[in-house]
Protein backbone atom coordinates (compact mmCIF):
# COMPACT_ATOMS: atom_id res chain seq x y z
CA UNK A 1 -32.73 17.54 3.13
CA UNK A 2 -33.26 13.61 3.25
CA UNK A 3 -35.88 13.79 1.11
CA UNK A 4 -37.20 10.09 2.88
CA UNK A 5 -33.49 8.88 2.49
CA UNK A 6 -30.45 8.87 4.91
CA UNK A 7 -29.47 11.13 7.47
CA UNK A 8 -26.97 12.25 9.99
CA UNK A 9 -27.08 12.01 13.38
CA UNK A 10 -24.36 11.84 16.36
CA UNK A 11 -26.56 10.16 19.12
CA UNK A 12 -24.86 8.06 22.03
CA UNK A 13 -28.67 7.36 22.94
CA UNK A 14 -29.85 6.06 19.34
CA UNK A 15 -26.11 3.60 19.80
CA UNK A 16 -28.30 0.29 20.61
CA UNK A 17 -30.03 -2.70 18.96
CA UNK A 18 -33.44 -1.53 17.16
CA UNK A 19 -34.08 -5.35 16.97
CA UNK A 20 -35.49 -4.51 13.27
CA UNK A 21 -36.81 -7.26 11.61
CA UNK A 22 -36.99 -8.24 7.77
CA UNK A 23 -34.93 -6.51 5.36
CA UNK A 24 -33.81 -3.68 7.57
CA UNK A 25 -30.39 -3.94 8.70
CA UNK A 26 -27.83 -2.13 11.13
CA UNK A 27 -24.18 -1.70 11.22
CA UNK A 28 -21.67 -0.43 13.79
CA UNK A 29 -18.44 0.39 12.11
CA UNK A 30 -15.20 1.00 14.02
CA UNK A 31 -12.81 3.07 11.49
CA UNK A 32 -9.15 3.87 12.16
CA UNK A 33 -6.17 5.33 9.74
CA UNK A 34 -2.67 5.61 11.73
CA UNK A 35 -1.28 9.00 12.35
CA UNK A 36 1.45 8.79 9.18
CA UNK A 37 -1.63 7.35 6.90
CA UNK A 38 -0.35 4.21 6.26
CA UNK A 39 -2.18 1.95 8.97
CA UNK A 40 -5.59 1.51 8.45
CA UNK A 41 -8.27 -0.49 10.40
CA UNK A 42 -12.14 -1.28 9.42
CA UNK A 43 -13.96 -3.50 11.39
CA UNK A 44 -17.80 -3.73 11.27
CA UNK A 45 -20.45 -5.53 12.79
CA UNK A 46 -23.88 -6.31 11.52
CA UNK A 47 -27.27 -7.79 12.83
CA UNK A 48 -28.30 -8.30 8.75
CA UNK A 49 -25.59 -8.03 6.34
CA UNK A 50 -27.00 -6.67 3.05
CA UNK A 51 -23.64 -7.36 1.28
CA UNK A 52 -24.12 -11.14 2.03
CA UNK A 53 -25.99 -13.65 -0.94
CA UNK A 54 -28.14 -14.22 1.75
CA UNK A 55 -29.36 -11.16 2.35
CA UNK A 56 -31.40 -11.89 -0.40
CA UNK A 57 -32.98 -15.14 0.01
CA UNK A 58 -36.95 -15.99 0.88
CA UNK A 59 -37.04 -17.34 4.23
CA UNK A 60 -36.42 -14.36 6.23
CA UNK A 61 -33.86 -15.55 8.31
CA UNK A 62 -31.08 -12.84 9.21
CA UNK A 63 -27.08 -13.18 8.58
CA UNK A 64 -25.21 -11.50 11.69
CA UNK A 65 -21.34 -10.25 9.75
CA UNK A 66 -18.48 -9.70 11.38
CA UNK A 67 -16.03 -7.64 8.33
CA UNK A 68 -12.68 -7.09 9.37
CA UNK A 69 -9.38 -5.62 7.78
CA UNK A 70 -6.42 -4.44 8.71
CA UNK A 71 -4.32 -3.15 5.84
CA UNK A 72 -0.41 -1.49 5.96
CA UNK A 73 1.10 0.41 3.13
CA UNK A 74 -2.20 -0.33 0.82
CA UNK A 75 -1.69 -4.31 1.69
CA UNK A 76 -4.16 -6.43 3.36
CA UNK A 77 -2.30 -8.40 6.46
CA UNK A 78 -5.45 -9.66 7.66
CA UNK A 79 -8.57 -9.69 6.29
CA UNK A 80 -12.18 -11.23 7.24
CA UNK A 81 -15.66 -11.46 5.96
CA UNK A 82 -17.43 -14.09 8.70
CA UNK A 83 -21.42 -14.98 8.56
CA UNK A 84 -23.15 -16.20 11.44
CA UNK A 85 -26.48 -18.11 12.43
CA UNK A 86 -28.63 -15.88 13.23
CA UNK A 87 -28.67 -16.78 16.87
CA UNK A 88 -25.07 -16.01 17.38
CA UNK A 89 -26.12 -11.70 17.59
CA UNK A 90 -26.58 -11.30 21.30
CA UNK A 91 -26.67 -8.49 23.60
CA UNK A 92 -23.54 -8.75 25.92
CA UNK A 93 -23.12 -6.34 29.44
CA UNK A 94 -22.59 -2.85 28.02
CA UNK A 95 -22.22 -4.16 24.44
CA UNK A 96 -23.16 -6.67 21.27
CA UNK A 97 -20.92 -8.96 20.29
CA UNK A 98 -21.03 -12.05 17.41
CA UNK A 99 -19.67 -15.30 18.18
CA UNK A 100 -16.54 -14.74 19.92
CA UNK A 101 -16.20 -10.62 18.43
CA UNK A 102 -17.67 -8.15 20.47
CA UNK A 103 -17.53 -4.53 20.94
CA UNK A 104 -18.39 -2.76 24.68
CA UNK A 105 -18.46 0.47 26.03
CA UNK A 106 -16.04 0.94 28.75
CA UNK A 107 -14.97 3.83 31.25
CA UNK A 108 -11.34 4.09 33.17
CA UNK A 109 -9.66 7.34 34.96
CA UNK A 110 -8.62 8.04 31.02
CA UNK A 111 -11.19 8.66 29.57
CA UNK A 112 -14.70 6.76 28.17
CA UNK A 113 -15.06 4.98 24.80
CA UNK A 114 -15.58 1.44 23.19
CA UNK A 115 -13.62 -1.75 23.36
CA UNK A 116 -13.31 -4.05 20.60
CA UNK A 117 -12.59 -7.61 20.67
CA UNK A 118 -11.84 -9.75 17.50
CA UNK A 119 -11.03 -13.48 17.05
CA UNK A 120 -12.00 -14.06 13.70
CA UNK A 121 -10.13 -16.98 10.65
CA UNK A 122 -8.62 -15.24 8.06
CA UNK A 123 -7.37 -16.60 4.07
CA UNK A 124 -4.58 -19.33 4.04
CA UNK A 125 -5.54 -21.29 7.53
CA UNK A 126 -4.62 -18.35 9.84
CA UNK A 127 -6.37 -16.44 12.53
CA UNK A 128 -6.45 -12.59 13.52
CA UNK A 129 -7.42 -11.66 17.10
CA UNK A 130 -7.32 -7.99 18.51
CA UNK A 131 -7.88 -5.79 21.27
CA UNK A 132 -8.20 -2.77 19.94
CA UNK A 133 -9.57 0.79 22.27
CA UNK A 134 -11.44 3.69 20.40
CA UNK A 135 -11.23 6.32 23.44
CA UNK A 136 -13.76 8.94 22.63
CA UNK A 137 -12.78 12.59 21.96
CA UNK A 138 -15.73 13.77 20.46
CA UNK A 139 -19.53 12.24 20.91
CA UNK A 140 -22.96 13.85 20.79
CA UNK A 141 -22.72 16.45 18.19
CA UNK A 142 -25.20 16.56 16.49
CA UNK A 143 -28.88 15.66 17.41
CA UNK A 144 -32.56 15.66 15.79
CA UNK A 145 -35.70 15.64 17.06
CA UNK A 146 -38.31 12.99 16.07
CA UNK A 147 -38.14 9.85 14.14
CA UNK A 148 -35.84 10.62 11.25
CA UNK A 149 -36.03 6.97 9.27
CA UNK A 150 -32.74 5.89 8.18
CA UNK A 151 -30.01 7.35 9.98
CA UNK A 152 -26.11 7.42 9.85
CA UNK A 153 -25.19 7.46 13.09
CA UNK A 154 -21.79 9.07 14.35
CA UNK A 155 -21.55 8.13 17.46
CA UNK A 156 -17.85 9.01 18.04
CA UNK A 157 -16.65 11.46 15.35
CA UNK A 158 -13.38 11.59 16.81
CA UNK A 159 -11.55 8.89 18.82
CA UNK A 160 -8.26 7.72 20.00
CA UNK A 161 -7.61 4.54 18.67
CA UNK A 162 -4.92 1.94 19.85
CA UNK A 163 -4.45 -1.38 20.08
CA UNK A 164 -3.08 -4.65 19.49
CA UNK A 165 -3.52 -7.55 16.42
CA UNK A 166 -1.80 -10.98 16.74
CA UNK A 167 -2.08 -12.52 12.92
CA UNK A 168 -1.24 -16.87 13.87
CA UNK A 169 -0.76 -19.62 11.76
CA UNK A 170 2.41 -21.06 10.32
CA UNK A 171 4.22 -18.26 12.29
CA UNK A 172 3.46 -15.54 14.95
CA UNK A 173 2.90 -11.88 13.93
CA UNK A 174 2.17 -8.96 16.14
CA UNK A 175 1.34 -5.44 15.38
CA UNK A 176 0.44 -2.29 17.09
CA UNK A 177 -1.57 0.37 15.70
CA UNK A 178 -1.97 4.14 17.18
CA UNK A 179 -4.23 6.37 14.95
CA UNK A 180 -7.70 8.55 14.88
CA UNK A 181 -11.05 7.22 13.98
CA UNK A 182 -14.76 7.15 14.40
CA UNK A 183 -17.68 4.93 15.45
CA UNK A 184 -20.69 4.81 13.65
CA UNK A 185 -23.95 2.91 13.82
CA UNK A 186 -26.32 3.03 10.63
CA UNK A 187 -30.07 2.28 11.17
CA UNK A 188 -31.19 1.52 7.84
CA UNK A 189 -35.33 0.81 8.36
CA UNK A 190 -36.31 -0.78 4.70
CA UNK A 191 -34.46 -3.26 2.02
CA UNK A 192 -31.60 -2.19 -0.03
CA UNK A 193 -32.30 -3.86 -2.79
CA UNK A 194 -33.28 -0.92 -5.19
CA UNK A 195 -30.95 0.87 -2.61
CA UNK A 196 -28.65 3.69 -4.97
CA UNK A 197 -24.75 3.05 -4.83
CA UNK A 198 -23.83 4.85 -2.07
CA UNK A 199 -20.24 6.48 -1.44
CA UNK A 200 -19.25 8.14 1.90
CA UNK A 201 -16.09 8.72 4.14
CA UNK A 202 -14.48 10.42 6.80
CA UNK A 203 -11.74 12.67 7.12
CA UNK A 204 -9.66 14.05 10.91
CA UNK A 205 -8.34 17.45 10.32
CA UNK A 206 -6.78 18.98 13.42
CA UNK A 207 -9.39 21.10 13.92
CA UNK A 208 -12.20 19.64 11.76
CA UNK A 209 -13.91 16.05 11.59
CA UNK A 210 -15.21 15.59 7.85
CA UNK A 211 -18.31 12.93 7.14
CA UNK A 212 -19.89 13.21 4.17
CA UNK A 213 -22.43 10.67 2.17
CA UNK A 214 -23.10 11.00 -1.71
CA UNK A 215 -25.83 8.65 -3.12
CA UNK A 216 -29.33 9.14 -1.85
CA UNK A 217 -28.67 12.16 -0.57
CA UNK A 218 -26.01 14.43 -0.66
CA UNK A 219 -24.47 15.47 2.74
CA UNK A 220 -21.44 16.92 4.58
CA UNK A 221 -21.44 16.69 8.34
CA UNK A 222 -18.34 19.18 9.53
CA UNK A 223 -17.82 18.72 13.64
CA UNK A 224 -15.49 20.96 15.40
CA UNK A 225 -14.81 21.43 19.55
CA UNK A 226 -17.79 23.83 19.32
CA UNK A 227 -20.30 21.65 17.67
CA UNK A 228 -21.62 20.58 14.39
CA UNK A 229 -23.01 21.94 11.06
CA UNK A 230 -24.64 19.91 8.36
CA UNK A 231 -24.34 21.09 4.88
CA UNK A 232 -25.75 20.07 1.56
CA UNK A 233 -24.02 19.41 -1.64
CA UNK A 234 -24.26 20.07 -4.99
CA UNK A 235 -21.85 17.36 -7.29
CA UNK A 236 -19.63 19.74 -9.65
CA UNK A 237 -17.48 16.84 -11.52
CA UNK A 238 -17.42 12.94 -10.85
CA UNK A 239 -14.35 10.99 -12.40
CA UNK A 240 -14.76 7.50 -12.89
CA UNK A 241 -13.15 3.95 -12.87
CA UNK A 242 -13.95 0.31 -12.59
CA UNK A 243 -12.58 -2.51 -10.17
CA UNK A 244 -11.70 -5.75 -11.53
CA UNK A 245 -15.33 -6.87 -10.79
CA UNK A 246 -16.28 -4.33 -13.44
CA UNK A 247 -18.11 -2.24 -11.07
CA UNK A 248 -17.61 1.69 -11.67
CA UNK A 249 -16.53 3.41 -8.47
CA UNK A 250 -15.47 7.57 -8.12
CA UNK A 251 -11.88 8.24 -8.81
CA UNK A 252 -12.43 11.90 -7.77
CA UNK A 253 -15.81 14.16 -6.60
CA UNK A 254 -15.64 17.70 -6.21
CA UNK A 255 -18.94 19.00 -4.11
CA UNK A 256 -19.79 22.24 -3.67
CA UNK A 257 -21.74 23.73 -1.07
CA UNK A 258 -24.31 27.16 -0.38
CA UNK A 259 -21.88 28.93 1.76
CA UNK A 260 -19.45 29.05 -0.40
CA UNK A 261 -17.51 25.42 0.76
CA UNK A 262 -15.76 23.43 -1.46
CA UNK A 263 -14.99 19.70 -1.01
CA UNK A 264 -12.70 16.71 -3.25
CA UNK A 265 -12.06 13.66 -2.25
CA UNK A 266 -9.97 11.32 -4.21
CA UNK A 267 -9.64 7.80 -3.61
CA UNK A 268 -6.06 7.30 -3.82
CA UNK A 269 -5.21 3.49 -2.50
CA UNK A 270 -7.80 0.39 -2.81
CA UNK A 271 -7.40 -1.57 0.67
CA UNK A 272 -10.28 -3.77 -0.15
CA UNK A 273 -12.17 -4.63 -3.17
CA UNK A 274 -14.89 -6.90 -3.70
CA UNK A 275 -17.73 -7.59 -5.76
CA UNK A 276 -20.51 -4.50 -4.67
CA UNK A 277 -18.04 -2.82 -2.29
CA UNK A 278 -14.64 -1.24 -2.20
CA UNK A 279 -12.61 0.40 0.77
CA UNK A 280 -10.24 3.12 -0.19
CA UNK A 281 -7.51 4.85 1.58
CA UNK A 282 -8.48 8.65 0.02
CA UNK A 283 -7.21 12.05 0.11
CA UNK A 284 -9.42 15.05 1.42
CA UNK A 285 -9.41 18.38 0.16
CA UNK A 286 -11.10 20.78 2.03
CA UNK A 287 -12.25 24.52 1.29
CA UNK A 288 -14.63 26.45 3.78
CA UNK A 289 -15.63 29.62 2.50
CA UNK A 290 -12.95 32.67 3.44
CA UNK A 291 -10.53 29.72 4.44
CA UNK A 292 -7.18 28.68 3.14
CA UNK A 293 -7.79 24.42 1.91
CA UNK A 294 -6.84 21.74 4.03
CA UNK A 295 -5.24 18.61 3.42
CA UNK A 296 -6.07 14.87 5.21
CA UNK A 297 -5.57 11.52 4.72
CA UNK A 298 -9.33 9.69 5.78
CA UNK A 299 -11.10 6.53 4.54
CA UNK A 300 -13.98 5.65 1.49
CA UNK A 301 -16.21 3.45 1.80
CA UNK A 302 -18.37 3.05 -1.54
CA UNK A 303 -21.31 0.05 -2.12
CA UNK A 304 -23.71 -1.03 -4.93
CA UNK A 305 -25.88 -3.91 -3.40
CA UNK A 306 -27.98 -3.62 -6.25
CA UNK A 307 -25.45 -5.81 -7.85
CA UNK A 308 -26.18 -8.44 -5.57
CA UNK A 309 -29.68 -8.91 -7.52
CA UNK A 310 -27.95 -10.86 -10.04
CA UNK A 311 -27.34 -14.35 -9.26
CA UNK A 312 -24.16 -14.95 -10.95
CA UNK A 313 -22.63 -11.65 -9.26
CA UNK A 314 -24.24 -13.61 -6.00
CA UNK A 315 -22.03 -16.67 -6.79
CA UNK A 316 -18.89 -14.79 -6.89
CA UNK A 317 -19.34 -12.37 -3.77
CA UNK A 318 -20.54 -15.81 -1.49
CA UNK A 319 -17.01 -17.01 -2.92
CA UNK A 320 -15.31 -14.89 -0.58
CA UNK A 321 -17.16 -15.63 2.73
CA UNK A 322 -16.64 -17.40 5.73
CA UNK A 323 -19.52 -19.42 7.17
CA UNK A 324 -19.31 -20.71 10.85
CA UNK A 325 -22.69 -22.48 10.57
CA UNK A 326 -22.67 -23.96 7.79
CA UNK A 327 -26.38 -24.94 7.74
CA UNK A 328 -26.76 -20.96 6.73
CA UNK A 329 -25.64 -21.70 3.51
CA UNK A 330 -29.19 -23.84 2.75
CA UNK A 331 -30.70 -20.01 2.96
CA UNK A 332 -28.62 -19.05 -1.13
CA UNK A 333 -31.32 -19.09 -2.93
């Protein structure tokens, strides 16, 4: 099915540091929308950030990212892009963590899942910090046998996610946030620089966890109480628009599967837009063959580092980046 592209997994044992070197990159995302689909949180952390200008440079040195964003109503209250030295990635007890961020696995009489930690400068002088929980409620779904390249990783399909984020600066803001999301960890083995745009999501019915990944390869990843099944999709109709950077993004997909499934998904709020990347709130429709359709609120996430090739597009996405070494910056090439 991967055809030498991506593929999913749901692994707790794959969820560590490869220690990959060169262009290969990973990521562990932490995804959250509240229960009322207004509250959404997207943090990520990366040992090589393929979305940095960076990324791209000669020298082979690596850019450790912290993203963060935290977005109410379709409005970013805090939002973060951060590069570090390359040093700063370091394997903390029971976790990884960047700088002062850091995310840890962590067991009480509750329940088992991941803490996240976040201290991180946001636009206009101020600061976020947060101590947010993803308690797991689903993990190890879905396994393969062998080496299986790149991989999307979903660690934690299905999590209880809470928390609190203190936004500082001219005044004190706090917030609390109580929602579902997922963990995942992408292994990506080789450079992304001829990479395909890439669009994928998830999606928390109350029976059903929906991941799917259109780009590469064409996947849908549905994970119930009893277990997982992988299906692949064919692309019926792709509607299309552009973001103010003039990159063209899906307004609406409607997949179709073998067995009879049907799937849309419809980006219906941008929470983040940037130069090769944009973050969309999105609504899930959902058809399994014999089934009445389902409705849920879930998250996009769609990317075209090819873009990045071009210098001047280069320029403008490093415009939006915070450096805490600055001596990284000698690595634009």
């Amino acid at each position: 099915m991967n055809d030498g592209g991506r593929v999913f997994i749901s692994s707790k044992r794959e969820d560590v540091w490869h220690r990959l070197v060169g262009d290969a990159y990973e990521r562990w995302s932490f995804n959250a929308i509240s229960d009322d689909g207004r509250e959404v949180v997207c943090i990520s952390f990366y040992d090589h950030c393929p979305l940095s200008p960076r990324y791209y440079s000669n020298d082979l040195r690596r850019v450790p990212v912290v993203e963060f964003l935290y977005s109410v109503g379709g409005k970013a209250v805090a939002s973060a892009f951060r590069e570090y030295s390359q040093a700063a990635f370091s394997e903390k007890q029971n976790g990884y963590g960047i700088g002062p961020n850091n995310f840890r696995s962590s067991s009480a009489d509750y329940g088992t899942g991941q803490l996240i930690s976040i201290d991180l400068p946001i636009s206009g002088g101020e600061n976020v910090t947060a101590e947010l929980e993803w308690l797991t409620v689903e993990e190890e779904k879905f396994i393969r046998d062998g080496d299986v390249g790149d991989v999307a990783n979903v660690v934690t399909p299905r999590a209880d996610v809470s928390g609190r984020l203190i936004v500082t600066g001219k005044r004190e803001n706090t917030f609390h946030f109580r929602g579902t999301g997922c963990h995942s960890h992408d292994i990506i083995r080789g450079s992304v620089m001829d990479e395909r745009s890439q669009f994928s999501g998830c999606a928390h019915f109350s029976d059903t966890t929906l991941l799917f990944m259109f780009g590469r390869d064409t996947s849908l990843l549905l994970i119930t109480s009893d277990g997982a099944r992988e299906l692949s999709l064919q692309v019926e109709k792709v509607s299309w628009q552009r973001n103010r950077y003039g990159m063209k993004h899906p307004r609406e997909v409607r997949f179709t599967a073998d067995d009879g499934t049907s799937l849309v998904v419809r980006p219906s709020t941008t929470i983040m837009s940037a130069v090769s990347t944009i973050r969309s709130r999105t609504e899930f429709e959902l058809t399994e063959s014999g089934k009445q359709a389902k409705l849920a609120n879930g998250l996009t996430f769609y990317t075209s580092p090819r873009r990045l090739r071009h210098s001047v597009l280069r320029f403008f996405s490093g415009l939006g980046i915070s450096v805490d070494d600055q001596r990284s910056l000698t690595a634009v090439p």
